[in-house]
C-alpha atoms as a PDB file:
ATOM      1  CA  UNK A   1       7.489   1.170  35.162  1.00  0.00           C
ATOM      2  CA  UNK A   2      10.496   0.001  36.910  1.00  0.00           C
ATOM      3  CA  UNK A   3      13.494  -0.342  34.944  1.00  0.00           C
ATOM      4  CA  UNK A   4      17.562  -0.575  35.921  1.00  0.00           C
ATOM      5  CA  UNK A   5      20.037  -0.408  32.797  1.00  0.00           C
ATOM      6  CA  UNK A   6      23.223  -2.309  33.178  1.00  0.00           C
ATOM      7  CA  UNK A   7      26.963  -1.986  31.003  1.00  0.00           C
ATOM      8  CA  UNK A   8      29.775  -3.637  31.335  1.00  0.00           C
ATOM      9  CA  UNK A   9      32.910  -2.664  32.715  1.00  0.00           C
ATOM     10  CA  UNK A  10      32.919  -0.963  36.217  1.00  0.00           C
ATOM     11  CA  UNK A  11      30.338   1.736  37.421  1.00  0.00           C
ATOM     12  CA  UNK A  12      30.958   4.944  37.831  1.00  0.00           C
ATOM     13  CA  UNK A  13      33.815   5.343  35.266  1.00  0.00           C
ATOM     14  CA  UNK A  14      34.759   8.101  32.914  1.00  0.00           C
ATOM     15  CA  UNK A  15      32.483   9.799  30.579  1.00  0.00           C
ATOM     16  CA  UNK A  16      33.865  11.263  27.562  1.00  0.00           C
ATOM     17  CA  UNK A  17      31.910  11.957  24.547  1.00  0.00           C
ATOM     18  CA  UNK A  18      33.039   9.283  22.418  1.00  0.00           C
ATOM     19  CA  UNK A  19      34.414   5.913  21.658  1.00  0.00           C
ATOM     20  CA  UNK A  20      36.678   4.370  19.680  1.00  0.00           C
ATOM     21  CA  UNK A  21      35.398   1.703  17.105  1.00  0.00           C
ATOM     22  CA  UNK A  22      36.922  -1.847  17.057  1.00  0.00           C
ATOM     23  CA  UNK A  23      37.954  -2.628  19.897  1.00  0.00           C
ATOM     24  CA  UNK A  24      38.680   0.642  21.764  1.00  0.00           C
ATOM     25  CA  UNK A  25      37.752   1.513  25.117  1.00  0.00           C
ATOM     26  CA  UNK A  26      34.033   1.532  26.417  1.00  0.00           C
ATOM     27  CA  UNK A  27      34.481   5.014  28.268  1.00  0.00           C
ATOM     28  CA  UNK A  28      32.181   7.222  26.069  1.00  0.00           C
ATOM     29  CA  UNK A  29      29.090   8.716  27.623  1.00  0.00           C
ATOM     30  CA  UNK A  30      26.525   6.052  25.845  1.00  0.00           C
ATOM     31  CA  UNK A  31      28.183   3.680  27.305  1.00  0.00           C
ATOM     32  CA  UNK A  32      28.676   4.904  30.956  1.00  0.00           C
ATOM     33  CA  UNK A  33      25.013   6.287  31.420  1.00  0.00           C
ATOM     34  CA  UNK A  34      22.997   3.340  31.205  1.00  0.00           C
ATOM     35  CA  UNK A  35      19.756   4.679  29.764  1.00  0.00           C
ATOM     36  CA  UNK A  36      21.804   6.038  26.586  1.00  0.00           C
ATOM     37  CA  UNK A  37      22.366   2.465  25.913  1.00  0.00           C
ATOM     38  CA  UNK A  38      20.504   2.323  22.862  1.00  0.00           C
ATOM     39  CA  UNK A  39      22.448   5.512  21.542  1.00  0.00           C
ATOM     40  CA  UNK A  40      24.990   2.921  20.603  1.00  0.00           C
ATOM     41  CA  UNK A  41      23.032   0.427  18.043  1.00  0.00           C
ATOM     42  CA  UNK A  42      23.692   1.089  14.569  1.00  0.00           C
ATOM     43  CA  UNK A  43      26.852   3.068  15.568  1.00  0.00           C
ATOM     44  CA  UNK A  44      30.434   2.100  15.030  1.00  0.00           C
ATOM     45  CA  UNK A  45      30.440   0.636  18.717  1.00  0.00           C
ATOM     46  CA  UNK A  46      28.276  -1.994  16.868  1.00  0.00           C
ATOM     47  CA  UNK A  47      28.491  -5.084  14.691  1.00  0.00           C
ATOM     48  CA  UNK A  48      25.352  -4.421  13.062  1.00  0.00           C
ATOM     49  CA  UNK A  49      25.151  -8.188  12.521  1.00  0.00           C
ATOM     50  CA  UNK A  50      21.834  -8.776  11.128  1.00  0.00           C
ATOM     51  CA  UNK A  51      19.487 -11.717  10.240  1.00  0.00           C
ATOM     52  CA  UNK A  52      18.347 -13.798   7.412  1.00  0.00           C
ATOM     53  CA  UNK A  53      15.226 -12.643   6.135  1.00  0.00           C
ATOM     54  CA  UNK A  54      12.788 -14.445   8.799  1.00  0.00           C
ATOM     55  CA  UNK A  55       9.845 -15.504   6.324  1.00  0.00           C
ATOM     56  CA  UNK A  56       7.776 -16.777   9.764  1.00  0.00           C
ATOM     57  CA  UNK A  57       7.811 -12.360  10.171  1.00  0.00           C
ATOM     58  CA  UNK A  58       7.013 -11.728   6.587  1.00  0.00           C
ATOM     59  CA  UNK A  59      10.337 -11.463   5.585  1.00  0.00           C
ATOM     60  CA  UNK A  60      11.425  -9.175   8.431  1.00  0.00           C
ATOM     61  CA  UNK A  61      15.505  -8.982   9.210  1.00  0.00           C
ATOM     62  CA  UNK A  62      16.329  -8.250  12.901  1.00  0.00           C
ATOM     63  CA  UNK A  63      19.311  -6.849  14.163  1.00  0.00           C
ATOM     64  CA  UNK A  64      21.963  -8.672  16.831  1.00  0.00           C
ATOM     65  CA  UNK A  65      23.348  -6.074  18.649  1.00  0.00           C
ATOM     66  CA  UNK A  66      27.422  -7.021  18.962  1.00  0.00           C
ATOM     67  CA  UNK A  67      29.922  -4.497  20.487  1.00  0.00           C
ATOM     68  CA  UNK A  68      32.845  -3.094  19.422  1.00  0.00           C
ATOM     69  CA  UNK A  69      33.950  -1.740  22.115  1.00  0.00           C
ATOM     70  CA  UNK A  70      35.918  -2.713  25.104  1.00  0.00           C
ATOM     71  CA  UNK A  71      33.202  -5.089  27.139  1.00  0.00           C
ATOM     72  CA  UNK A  72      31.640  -6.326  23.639  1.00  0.00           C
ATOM     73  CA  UNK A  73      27.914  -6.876  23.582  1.00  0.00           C
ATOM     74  CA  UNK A  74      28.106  -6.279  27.817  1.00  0.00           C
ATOM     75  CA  UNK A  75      28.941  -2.789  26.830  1.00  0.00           C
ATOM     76  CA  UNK A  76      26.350  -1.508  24.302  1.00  0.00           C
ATOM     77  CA  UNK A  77      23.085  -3.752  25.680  1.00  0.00           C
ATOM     78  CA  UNK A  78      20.903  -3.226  28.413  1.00  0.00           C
ATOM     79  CA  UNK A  79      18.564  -5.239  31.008  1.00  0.00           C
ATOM     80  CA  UNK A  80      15.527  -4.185  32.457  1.00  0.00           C
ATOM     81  CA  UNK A  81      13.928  -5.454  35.772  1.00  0.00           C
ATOM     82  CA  UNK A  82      10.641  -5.872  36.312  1.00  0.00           C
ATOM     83  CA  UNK A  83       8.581  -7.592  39.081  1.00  0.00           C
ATOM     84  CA  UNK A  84       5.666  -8.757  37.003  1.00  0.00           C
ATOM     85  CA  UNK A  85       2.262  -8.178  38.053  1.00  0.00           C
ATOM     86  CA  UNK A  86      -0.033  -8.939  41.305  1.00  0.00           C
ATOM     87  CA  UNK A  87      -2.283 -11.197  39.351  1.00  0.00           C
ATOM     88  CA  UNK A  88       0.225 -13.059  37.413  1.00  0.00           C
ATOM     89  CA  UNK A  89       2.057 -14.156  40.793  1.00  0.00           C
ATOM     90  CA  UNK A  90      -1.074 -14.783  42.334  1.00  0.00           C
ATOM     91  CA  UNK A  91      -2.377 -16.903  39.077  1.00  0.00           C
ATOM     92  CA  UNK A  92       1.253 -19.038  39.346  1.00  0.00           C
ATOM     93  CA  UNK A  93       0.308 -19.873  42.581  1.00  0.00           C
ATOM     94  CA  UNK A  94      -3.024 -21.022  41.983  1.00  0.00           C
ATOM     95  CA  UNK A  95      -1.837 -23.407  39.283  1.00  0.00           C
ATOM     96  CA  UNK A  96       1.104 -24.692  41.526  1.00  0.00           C
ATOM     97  CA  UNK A  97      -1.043 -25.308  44.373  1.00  0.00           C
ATOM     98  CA  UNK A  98       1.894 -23.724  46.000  1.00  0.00           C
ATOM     99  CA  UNK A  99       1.506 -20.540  48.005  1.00  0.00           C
ATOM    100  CA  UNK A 100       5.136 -19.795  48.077  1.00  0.00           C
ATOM    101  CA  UNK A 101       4.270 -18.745  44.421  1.00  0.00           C
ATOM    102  CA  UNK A 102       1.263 -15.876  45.254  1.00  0.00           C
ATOM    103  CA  UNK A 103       1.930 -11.954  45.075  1.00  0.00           C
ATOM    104  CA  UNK A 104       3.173 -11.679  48.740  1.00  0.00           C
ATOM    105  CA  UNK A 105       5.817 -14.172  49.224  1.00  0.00           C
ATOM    106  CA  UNK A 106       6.918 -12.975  46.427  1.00  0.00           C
ATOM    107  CA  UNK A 107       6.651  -9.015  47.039  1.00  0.00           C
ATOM    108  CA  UNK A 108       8.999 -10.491  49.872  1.00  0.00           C
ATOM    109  CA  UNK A 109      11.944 -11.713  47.922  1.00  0.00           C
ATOM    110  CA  UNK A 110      11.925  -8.310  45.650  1.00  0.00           C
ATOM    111  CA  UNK A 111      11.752  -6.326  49.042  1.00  0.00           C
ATOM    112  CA  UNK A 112      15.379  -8.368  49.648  1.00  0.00           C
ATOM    113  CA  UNK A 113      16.550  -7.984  46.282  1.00  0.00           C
ATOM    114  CA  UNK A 114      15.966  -4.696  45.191  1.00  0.00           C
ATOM    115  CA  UNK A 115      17.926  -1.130  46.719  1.00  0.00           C
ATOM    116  CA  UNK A 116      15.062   1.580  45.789  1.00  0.00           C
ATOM    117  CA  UNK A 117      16.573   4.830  44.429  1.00  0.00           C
ATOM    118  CA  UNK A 118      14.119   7.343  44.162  1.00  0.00           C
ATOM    119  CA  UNK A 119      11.658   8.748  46.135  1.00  0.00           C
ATOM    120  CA  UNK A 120      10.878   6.721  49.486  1.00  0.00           C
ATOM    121  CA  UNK A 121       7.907   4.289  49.256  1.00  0.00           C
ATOM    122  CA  UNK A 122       7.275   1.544  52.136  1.00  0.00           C
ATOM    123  CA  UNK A 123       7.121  -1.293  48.865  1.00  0.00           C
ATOM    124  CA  UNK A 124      10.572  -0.269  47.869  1.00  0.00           C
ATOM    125  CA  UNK A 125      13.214  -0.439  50.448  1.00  0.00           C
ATOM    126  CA  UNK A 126      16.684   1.059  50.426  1.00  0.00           C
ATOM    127  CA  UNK A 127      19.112  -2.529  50.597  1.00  0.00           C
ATOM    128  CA  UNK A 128      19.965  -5.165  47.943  1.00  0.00           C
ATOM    129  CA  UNK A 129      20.736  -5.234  43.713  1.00  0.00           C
ATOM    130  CA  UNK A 130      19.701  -4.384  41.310  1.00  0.00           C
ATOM    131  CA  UNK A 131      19.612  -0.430  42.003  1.00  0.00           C
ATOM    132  CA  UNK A 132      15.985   0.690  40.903  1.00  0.00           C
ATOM    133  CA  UNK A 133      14.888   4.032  40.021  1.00  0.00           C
ATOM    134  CA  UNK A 134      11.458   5.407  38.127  1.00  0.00           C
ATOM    135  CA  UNK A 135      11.658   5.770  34.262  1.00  0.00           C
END
């Protein structure tokens, strides 16, 4: 799986061990390293807003994830990216009647987008955002 974590605030910044709750600074290790991101729900860097009782998911209460922390909810979430499957592109542009949709043209806008991190492959070049790496 392919997956790039994003913060907010600046890359690359300090990384102390821990962070200040309401509104301090968004400098603390779970926050700088990107896949530590979830580290931080249910912590003091979080609202822990939650839910109504949903009774469409048997009652179930879900969590909104709101930072406390310099950066707010930028700070403590994450993103992934993902390309999506072969088939699934090529099944878009079958429906579309639009070739512009199939696997290829589309491997060819990732190839622009992407900058590969990790070992080199010929699908994933070195150039372009987001920053990829395997997980």
């Amino acid at each position: 799986m392919l997956v790039r974590f994003s913060r907010g605030g600046p890359v690359g910044g300090k990384s102390g061990s821990e962070c200040t709750s309401t509104g301090g600074d968004d400098e603390c290790q779970s926050i700088t390293k990107g896949l530590e991101w979830a580290s931080n729900i249910r912590t003091e860097r979080d609202s822990n807003f939650q839910t109504r009782p949903n009774p469409y998911l048997n009652g179930r209460i879900d969590s909104l994830a709101a930072g406390r922390v310099l950066g707010g909810g930028s700070s403590i979430n994450a993103m992934a990216w993902a390309r999506g499957h072969k088939s699934d592109w090529d099944y878009f542009a079958q429906e579309a009647g639009d070739p512009a949709w199939n696997w290829d043209s589309v491997l060819k806008l990732y190839r622009e987008l992407e900058d590969w991190q990790a070992a080199p492959d010929p699908d994933y070049p070195r150039h372009g955002r987001p920053a990829l790496s395997e997980t």
